[in-house]
N, C-alpha and C. Protein backbone atom coordinates (compact mmCIF):
# COMPACT_ATOMS: atom_id res chain seq x y z
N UNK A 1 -19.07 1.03 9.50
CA UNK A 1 -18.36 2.24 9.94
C UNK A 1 -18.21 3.19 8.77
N UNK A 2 -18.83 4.46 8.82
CA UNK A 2 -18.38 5.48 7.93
C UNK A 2 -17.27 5.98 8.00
N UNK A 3 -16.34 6.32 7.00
CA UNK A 3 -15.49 6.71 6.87
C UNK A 3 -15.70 8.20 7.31
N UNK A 4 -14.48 9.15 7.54
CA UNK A 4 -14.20 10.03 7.58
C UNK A 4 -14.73 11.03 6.34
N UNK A 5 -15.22 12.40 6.37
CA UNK A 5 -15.39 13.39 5.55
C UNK A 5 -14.12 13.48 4.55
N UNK A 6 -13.86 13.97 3.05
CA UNK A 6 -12.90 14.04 2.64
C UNK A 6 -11.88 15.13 3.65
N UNK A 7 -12.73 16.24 3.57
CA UNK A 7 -11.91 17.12 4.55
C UNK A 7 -11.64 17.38 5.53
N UNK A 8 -11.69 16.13 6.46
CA UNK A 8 -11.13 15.68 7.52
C UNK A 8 -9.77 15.72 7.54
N UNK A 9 -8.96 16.55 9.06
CA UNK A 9 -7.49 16.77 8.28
C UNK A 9 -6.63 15.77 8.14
N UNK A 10 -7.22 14.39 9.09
CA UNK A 10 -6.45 12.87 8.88
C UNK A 10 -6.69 12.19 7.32
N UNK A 11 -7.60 12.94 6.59
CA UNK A 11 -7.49 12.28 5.50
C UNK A 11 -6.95 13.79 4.46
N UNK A 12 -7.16 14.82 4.72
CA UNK A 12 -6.76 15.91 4.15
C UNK A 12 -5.19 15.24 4.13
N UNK A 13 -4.95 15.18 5.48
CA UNK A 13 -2.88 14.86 4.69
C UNK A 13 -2.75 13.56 4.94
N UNK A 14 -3.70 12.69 3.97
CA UNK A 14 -3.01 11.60 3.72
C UNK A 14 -3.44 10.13 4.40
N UNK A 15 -3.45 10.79 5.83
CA UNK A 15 -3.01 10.21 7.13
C UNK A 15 -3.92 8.80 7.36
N UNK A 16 -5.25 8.81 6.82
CA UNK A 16 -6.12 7.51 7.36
C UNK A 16 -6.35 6.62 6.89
N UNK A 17 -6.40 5.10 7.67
CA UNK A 17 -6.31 4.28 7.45
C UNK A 17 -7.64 3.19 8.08
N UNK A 18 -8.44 2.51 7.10
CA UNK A 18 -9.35 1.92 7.59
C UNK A 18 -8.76 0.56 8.16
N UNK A 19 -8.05 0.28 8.32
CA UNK A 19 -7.77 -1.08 9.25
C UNK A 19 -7.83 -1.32 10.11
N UNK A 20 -8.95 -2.09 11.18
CA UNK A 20 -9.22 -2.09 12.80
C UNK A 20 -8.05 -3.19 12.93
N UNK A 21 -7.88 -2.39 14.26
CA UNK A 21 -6.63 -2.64 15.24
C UNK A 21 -7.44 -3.93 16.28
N UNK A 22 -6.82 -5.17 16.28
CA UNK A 22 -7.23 -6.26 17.09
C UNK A 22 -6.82 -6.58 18.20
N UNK A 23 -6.59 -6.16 19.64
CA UNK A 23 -5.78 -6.19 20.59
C UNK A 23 -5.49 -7.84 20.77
N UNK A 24 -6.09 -8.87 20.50
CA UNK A 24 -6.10 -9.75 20.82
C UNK A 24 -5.44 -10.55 19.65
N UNK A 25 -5.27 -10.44 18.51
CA UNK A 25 -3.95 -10.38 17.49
C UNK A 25 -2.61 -10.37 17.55
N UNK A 26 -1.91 -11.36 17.07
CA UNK A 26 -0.57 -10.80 17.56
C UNK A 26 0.65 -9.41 16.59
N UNK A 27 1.25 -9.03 17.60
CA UNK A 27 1.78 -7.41 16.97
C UNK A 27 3.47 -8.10 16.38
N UNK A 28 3.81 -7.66 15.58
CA UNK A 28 5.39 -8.06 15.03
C UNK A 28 5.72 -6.34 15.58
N UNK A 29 7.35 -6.74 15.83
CA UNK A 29 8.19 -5.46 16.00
C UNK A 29 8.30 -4.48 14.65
N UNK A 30 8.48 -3.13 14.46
CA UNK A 30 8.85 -2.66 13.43
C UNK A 30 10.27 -2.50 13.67
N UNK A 31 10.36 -3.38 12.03
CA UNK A 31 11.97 -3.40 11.49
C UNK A 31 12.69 -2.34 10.90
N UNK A 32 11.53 -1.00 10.57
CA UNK A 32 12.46 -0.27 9.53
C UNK A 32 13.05 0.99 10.18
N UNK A 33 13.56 0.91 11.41
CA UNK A 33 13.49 2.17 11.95
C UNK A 33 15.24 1.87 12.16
N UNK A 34 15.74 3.17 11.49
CA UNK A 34 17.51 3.11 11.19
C UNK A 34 17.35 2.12 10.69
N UNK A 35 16.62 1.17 9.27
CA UNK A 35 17.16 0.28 8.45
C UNK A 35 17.83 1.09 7.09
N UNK A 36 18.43 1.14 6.55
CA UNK A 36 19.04 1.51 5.35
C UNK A 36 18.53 0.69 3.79
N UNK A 37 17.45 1.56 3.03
CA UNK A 37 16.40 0.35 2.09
C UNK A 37 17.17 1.06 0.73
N UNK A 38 17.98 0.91 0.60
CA UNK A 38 17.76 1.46 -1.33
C UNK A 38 18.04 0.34 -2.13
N UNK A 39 17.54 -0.92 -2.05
CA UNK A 39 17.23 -2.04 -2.66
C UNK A 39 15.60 -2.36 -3.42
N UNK A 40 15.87 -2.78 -4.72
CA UNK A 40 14.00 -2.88 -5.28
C UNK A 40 13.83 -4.37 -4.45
N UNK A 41 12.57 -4.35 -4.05
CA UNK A 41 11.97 -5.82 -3.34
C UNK A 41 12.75 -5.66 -1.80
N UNK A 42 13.91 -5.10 -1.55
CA UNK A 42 14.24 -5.46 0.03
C UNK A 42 12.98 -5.07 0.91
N UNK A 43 11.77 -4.12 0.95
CA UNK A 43 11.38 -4.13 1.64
C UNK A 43 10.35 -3.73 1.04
N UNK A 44 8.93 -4.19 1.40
CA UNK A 44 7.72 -4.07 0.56
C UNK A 44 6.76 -3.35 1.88
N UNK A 45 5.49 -2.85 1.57
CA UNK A 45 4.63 -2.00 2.46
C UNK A 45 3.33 -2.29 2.30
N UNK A 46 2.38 -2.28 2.75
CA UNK A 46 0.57 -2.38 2.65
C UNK A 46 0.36 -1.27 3.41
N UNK A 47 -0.90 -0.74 2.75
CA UNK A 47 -2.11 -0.31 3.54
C UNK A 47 -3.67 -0.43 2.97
N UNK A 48 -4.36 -0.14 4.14
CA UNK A 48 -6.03 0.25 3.36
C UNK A 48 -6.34 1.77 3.37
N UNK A 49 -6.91 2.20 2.88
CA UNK A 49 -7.62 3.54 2.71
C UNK A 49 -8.87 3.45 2.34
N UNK A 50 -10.13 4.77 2.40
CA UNK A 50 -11.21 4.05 1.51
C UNK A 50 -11.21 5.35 0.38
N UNK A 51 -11.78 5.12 -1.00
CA UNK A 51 -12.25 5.32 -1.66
C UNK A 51 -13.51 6.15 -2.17
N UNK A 52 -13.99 7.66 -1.83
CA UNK A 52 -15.61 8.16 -1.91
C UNK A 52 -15.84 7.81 -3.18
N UNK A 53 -17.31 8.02 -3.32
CA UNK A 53 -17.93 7.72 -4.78
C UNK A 53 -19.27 8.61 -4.62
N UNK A 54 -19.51 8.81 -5.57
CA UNK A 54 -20.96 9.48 -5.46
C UNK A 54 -22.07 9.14 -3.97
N UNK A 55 -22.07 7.57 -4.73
CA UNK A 55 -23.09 7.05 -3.34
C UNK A 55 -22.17 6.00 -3.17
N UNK A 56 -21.61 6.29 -1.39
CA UNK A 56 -21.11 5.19 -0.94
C UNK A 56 -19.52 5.12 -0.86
N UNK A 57 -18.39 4.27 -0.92
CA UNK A 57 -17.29 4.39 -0.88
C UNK A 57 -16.81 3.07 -0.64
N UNK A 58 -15.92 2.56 -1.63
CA UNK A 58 -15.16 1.36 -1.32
C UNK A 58 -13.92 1.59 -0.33
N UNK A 59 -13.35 0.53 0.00
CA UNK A 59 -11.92 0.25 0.15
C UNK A 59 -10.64 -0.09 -1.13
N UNK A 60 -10.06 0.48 -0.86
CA UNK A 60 -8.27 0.29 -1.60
C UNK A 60 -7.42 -0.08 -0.44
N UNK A 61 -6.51 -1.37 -1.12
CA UNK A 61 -5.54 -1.83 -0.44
C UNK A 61 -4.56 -2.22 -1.41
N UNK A 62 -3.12 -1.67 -2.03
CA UNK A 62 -2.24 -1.44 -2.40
C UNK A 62 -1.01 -1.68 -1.76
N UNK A 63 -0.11 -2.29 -2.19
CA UNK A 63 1.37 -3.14 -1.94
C UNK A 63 2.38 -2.40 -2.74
N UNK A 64 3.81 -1.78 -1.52
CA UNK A 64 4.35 -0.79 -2.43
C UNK A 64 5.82 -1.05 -1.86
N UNK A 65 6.53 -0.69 -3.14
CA UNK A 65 8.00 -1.50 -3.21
C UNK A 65 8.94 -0.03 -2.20
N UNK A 66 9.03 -0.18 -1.09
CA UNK A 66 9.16 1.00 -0.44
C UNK A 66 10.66 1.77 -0.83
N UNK A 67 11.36 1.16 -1.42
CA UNK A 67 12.69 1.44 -1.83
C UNK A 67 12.53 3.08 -3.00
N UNK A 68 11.59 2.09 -4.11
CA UNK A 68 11.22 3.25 -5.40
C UNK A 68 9.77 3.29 -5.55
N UNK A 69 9.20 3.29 -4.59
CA UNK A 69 7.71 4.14 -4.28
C UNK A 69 6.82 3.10 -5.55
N UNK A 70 7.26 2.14 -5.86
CA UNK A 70 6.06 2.08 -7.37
C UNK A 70 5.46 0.93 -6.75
N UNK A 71 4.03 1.21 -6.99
CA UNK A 71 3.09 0.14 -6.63
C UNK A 71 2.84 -1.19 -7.67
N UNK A 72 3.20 -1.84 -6.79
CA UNK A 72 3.35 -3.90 -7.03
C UNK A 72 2.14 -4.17 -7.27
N UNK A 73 0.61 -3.78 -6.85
CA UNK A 73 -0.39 -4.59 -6.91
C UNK A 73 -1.23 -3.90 -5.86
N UNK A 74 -2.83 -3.77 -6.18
CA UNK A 74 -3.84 -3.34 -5.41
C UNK A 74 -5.20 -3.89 -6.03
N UNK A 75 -5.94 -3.69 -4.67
CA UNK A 75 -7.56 -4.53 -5.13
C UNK A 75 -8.25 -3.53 -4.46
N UNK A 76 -9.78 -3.51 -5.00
CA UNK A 76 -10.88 -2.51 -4.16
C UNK A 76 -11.31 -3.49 -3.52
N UNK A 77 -12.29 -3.32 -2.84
CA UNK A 77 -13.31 -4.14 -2.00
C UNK A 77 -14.54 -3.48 -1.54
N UNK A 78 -15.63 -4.16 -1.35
CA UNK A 78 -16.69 -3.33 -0.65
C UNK A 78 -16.20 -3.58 0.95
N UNK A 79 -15.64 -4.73 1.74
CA UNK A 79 -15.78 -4.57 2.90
C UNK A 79 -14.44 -4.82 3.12
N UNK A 80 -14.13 -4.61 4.45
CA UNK A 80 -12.83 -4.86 5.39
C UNK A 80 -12.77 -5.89 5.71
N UNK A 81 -12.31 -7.00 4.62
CA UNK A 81 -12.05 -8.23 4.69
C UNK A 81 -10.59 -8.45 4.34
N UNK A 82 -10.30 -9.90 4.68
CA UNK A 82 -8.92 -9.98 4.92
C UNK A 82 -8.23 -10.59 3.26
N UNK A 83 -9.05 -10.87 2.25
CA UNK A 83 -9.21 -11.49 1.22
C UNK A 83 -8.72 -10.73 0.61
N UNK A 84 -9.30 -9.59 0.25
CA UNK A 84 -8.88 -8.33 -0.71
C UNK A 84 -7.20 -8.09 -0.48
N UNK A 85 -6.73 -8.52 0.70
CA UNK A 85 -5.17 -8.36 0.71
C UNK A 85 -4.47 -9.22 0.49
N UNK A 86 -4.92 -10.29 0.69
CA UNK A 86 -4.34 -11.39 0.12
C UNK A 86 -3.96 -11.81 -0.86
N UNK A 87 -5.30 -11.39 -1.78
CA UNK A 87 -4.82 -10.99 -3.43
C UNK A 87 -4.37 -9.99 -3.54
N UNK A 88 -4.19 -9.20 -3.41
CA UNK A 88 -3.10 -8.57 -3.56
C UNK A 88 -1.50 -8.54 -3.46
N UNK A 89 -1.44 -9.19 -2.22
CA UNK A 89 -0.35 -9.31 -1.52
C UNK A 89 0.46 -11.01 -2.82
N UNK A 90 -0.21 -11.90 -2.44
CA UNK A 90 -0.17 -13.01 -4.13
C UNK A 90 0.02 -12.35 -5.50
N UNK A 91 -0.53 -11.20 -6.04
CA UNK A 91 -0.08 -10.85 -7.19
C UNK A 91 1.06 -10.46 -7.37
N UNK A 92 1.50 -9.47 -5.84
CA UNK A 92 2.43 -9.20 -6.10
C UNK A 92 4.00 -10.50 -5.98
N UNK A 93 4.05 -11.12 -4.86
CA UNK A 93 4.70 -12.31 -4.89
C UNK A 93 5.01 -13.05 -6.61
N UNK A 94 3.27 -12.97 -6.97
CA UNK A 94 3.85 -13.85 -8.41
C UNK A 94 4.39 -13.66 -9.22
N UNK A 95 4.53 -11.77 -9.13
CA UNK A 95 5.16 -11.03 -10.08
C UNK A 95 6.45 -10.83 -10.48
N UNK A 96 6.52 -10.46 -8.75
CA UNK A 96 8.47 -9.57 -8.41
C UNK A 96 8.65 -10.52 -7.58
N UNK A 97 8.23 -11.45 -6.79
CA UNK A 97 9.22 -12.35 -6.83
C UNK A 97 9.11 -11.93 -4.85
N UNK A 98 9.92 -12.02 -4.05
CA UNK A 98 9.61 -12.03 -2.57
C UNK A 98 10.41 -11.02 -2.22
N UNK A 99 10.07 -10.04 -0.80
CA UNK A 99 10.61 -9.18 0.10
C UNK A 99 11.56 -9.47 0.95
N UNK A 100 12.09 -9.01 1.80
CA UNK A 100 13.45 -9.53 2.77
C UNK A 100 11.59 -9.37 3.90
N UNK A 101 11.67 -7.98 3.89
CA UNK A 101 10.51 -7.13 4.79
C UNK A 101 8.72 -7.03 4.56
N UNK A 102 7.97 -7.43 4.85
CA UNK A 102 6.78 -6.47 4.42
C UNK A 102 6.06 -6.06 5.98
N UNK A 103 5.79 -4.59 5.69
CA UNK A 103 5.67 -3.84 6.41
C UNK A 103 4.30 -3.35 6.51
N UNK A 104 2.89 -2.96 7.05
CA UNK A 104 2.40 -2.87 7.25
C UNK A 104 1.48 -1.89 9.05
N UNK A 105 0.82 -1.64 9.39
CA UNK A 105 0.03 -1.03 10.45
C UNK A 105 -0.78 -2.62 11.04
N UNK A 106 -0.65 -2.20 12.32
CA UNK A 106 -1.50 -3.10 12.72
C UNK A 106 -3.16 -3.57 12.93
N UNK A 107 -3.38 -3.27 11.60
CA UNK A 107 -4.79 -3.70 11.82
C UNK A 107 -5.30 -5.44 11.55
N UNK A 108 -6.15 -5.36 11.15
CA UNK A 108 -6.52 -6.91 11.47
C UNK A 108 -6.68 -7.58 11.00
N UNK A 109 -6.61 -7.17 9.17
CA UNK A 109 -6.29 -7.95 8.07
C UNK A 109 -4.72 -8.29 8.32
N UNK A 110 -3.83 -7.77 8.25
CA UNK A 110 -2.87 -7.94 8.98
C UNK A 110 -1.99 -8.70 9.89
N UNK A 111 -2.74 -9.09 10.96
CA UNK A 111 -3.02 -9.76 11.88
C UNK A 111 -3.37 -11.27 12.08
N UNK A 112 -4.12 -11.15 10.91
CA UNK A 112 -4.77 -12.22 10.90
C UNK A 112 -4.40 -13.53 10.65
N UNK A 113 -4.69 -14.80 10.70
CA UNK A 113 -3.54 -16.06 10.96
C UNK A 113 -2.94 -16.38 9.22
N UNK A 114 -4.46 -16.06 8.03
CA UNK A 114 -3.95 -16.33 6.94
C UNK A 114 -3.02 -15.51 6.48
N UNK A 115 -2.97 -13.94 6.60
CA UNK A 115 -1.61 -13.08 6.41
C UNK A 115 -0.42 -13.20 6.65
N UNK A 116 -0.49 -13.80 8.10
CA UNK A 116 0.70 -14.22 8.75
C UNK A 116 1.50 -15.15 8.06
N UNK A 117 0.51 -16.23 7.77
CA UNK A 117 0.67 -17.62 7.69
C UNK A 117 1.67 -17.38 6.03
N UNK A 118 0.66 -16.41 5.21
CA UNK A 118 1.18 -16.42 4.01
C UNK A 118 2.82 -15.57 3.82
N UNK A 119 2.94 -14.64 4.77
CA UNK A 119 4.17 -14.07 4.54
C UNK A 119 5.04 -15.07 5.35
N UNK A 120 5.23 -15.78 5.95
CA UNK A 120 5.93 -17.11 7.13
C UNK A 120 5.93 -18.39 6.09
N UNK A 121 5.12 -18.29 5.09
CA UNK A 121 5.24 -19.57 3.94
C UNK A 121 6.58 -19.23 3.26
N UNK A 122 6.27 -17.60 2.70
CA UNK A 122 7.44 -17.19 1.88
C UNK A 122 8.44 -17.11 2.43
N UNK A 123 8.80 -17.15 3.73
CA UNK A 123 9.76 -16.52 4.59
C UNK A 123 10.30 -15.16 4.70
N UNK A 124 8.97 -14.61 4.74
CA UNK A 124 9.53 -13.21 4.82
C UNK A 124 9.20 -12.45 5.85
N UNK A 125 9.91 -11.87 6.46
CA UNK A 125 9.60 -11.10 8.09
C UNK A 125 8.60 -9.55 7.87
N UNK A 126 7.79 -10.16 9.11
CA UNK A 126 6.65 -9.18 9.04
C UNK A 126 6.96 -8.19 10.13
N UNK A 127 6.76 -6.95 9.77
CA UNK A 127 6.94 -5.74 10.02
C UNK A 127 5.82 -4.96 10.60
N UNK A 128 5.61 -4.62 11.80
CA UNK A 128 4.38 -3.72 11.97
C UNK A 128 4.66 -2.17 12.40
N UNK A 129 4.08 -1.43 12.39
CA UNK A 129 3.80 0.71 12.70
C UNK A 129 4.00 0.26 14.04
N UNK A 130 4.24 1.28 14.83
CA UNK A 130 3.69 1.22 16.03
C UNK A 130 2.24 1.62 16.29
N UNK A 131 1.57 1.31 17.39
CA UNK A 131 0.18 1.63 17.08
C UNK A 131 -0.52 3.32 17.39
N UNK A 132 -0.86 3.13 16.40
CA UNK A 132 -0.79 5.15 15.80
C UNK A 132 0.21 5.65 15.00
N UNK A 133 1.18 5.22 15.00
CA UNK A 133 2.25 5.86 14.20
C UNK A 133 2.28 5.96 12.73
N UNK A 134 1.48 6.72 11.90
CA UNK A 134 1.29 6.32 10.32
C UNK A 134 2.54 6.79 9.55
N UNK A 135 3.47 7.76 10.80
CA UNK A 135 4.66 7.84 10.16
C UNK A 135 5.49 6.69 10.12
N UNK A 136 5.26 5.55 10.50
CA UNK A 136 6.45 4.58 10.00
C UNK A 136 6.27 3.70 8.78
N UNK A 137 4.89 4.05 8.31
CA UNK A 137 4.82 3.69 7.12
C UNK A 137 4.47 4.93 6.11
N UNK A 138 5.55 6.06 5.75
CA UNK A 138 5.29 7.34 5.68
C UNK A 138 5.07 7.22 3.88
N UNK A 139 5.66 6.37 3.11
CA UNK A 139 5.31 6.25 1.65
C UNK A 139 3.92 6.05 1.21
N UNK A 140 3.18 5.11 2.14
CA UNK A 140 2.07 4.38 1.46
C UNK A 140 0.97 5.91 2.22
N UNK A 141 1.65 6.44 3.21
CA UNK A 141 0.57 7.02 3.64
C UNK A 141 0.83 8.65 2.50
N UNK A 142 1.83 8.74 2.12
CA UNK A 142 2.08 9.63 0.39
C UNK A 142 1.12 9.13 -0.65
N UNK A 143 1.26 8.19 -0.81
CA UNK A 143 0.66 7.69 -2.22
C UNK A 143 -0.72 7.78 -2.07
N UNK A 144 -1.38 7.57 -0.50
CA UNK A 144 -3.03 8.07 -0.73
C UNK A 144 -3.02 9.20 -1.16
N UNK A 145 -1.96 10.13 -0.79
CA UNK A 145 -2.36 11.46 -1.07
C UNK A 145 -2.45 11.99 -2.34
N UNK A 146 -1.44 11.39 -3.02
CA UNK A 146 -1.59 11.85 -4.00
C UNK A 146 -2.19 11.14 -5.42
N UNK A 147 -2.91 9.62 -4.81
CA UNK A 147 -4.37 9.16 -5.41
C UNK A 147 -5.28 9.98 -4.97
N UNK A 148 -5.75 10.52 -3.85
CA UNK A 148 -7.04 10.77 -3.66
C UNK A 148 -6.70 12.58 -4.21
N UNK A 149 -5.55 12.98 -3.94
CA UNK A 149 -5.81 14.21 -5.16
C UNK A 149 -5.52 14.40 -6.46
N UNK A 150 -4.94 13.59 -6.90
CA UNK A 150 -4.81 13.60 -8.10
C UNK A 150 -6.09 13.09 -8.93
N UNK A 151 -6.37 12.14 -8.22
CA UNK A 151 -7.26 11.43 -9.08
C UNK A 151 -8.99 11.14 -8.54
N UNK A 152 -8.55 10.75 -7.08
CA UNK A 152 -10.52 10.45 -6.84
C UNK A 152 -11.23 12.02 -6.17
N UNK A 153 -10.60 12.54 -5.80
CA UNK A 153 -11.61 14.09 -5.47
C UNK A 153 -11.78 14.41 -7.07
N UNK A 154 -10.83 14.40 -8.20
CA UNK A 154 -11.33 14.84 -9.29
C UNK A 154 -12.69 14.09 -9.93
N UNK A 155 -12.98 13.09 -9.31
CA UNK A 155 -14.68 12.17 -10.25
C UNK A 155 -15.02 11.28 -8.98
N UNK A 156 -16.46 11.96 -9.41
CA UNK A 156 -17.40 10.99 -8.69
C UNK A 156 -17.55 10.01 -9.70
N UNK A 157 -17.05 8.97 -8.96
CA UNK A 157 -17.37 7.68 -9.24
C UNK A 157 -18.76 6.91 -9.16
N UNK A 158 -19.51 6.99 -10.53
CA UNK A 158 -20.75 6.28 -10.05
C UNK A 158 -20.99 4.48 -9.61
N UNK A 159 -19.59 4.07 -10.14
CA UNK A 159 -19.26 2.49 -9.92
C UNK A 159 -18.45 1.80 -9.34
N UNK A 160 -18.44 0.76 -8.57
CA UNK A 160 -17.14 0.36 -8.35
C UNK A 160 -16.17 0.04 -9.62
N UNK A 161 -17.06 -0.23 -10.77
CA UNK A 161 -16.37 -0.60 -12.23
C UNK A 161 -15.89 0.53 -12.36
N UNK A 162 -16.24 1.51 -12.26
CA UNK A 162 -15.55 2.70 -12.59
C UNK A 162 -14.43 3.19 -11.94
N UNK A 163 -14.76 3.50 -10.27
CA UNK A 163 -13.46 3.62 -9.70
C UNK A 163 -12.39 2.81 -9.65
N UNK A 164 -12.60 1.45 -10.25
CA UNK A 164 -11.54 0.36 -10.86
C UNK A 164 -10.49 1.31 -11.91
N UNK A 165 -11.66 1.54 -13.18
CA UNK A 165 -11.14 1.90 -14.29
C UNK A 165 -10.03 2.94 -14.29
N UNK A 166 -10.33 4.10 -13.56
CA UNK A 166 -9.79 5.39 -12.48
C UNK A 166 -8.78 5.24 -11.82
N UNK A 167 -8.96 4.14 -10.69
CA UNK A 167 -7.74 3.77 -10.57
C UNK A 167 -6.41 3.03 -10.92
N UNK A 168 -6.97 2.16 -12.23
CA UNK A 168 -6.28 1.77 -12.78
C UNK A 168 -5.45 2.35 -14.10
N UNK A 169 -6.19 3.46 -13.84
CA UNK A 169 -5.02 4.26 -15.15
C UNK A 169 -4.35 5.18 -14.38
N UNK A 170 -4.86 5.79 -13.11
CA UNK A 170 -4.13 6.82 -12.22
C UNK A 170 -2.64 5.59 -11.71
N UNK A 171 -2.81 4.72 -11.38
CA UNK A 171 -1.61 3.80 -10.93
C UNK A 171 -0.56 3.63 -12.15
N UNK A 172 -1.48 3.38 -13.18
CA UNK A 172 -0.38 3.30 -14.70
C UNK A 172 0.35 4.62 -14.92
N UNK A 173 -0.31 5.90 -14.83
CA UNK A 173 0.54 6.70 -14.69
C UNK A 173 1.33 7.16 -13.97
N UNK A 174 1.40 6.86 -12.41
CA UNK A 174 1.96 6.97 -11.08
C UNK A 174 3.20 6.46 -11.36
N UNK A 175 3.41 5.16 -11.79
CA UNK A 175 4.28 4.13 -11.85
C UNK A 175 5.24 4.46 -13.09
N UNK A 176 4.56 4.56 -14.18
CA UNK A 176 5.33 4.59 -15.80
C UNK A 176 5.40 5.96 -16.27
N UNK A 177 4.71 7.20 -15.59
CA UNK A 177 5.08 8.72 -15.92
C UNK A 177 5.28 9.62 -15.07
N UNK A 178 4.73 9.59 -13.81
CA UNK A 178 4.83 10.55 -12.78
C UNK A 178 6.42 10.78 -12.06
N UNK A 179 6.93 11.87 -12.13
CA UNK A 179 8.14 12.00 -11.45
C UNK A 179 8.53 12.16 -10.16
N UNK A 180 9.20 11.39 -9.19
CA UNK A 180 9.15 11.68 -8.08
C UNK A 180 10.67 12.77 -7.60
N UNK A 181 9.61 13.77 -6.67
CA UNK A 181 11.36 14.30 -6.38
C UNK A 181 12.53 13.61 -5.43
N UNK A 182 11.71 12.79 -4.62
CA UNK A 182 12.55 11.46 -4.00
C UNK A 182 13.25 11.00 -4.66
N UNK A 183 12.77 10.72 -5.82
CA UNK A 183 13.79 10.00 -6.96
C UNK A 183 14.67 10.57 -8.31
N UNK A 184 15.21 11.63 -7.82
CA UNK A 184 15.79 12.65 -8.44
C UNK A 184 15.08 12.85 -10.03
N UNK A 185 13.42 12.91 -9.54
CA UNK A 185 12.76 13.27 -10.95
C UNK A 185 12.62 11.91 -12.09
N UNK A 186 13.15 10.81 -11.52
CA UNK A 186 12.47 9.65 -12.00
C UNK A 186 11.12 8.88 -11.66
N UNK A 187 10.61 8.15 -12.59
CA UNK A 187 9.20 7.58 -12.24
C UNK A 187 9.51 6.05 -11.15
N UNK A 188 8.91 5.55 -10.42
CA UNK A 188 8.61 4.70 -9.48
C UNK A 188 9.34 3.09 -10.58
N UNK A 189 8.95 3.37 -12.13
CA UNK A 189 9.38 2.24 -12.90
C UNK A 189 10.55 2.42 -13.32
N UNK A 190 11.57 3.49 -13.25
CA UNK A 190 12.56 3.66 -14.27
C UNK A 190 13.20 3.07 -12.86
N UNK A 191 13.25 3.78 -11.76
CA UNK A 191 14.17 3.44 -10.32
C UNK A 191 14.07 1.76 -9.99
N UNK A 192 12.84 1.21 -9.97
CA UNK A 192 12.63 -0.17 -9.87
C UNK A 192 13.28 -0.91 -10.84
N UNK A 193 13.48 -1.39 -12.01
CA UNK A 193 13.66 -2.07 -13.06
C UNK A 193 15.24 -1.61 -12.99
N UNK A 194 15.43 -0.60 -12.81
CA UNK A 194 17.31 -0.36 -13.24
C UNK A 194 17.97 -0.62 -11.89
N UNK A 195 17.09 -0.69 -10.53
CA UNK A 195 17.84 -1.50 -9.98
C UNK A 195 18.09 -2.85 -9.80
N UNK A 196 16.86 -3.09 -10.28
CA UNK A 196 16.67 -5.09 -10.38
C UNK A 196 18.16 -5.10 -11.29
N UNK A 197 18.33 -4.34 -12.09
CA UNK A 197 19.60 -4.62 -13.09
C UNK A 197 20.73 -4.64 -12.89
N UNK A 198 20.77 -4.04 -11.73
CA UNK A 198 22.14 -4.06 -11.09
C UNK A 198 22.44 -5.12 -9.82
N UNK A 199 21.42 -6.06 -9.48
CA UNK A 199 21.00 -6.52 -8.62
C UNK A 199 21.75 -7.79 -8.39
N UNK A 200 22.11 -9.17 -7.76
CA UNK A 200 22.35 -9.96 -7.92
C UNK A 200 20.77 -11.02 -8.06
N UNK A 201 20.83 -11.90 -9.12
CA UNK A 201 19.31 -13.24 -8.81
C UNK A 201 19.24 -12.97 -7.30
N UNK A 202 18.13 -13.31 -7.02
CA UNK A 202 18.19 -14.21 -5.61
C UNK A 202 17.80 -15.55 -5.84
């Protein structure tokens, strides 16, 4: 499946998401609607997006601490496999430790029995969009936007090594310099870390 043109207006604002929807999958309720999140880790988020490159275009799938916008962990992939989230979704676990929530769209990585299986190990309740609704996961569908303008319309990427490299310094700065006005002009790391500090263990 080809992706969408960049200037397509579902990806112009943000909006698209490569994850096929599995009718035959099972759907979780979405939890975050009138939930109250200004906790770091209470509630965590996924999505996929893809990636252009000169020739061709990967996938990105990124895990985001929905409280203070800063991204936990992401992997590229060449295909829409369920693997690429998994690691991801594990790095982040090994890192920060577990969600009350993780929240996600219903597509079919998602869906799928090892995703399930792995957030139901941790005990953590899975969260789905309604189907179409990219506003209920309205952060992660921000943060494409302002990867794919900040950073991948600016270079054609001749590699996946490369759009690694690209994205891995556009995320370092997202996280440790970029100011959000959500966050009264703090970065995604200063809001995360100073609330862990005020936090009780779990």
């Amino acid at each position: 499946m080809a992706p969408p043109r960049p200037d397509h207006p579902a990806v112009s604002e943000g909006h698209f998401c490569s994850a096929a929807y599995n009718p035959q999958q099972p759907v979780f309720p979405h939890l975050l609607r009138g939930l109250e999140i200004t906790r770091a880790n209470h509630v965590w988020a996924m999505d996929i997006t893809y990636i252009p490159m000169r020739k061709g275009f990967v996938y990105l799938a990124a895990v985001l601490d929905w409280a203070t916008r800063r991204v936990l962990s992401w992997r590229l992939s060449n295909t829409l496999t369920t693997d690429f989230c998994l690691e991801a979704v594990e790095e982040s676990l090994q890192r920060y430790g577990t969600p009350e929530i993780f929240n996600t769209d219903q597509g079919s990585q998602f869906t799928s029995s090892d995703f399930v299986e792995l957030l139901r190990h941790h005990g953590i309740q899975q969260s789905m969009d309604g189907k179409g609704r990219w506003v209920d996961n309205v952060f992660v569908e921000r943060l494409w936007k302002s990867v794919k303008y900040e950073e991948v319309y600016l270079h054609a990427y001749d590699s996946v090594a490369q759009a690694k490299q690209g994205l891995e310094r556009y995320f370092r700065f997202y996280n440790q310099r970029r100011p959000h006005s959500s966050l009264d002009g703090q970065t995604p790391d200063q809001v995360y870390f100073n609330l862990l500090s005020f936090q009780p263990a779990a």
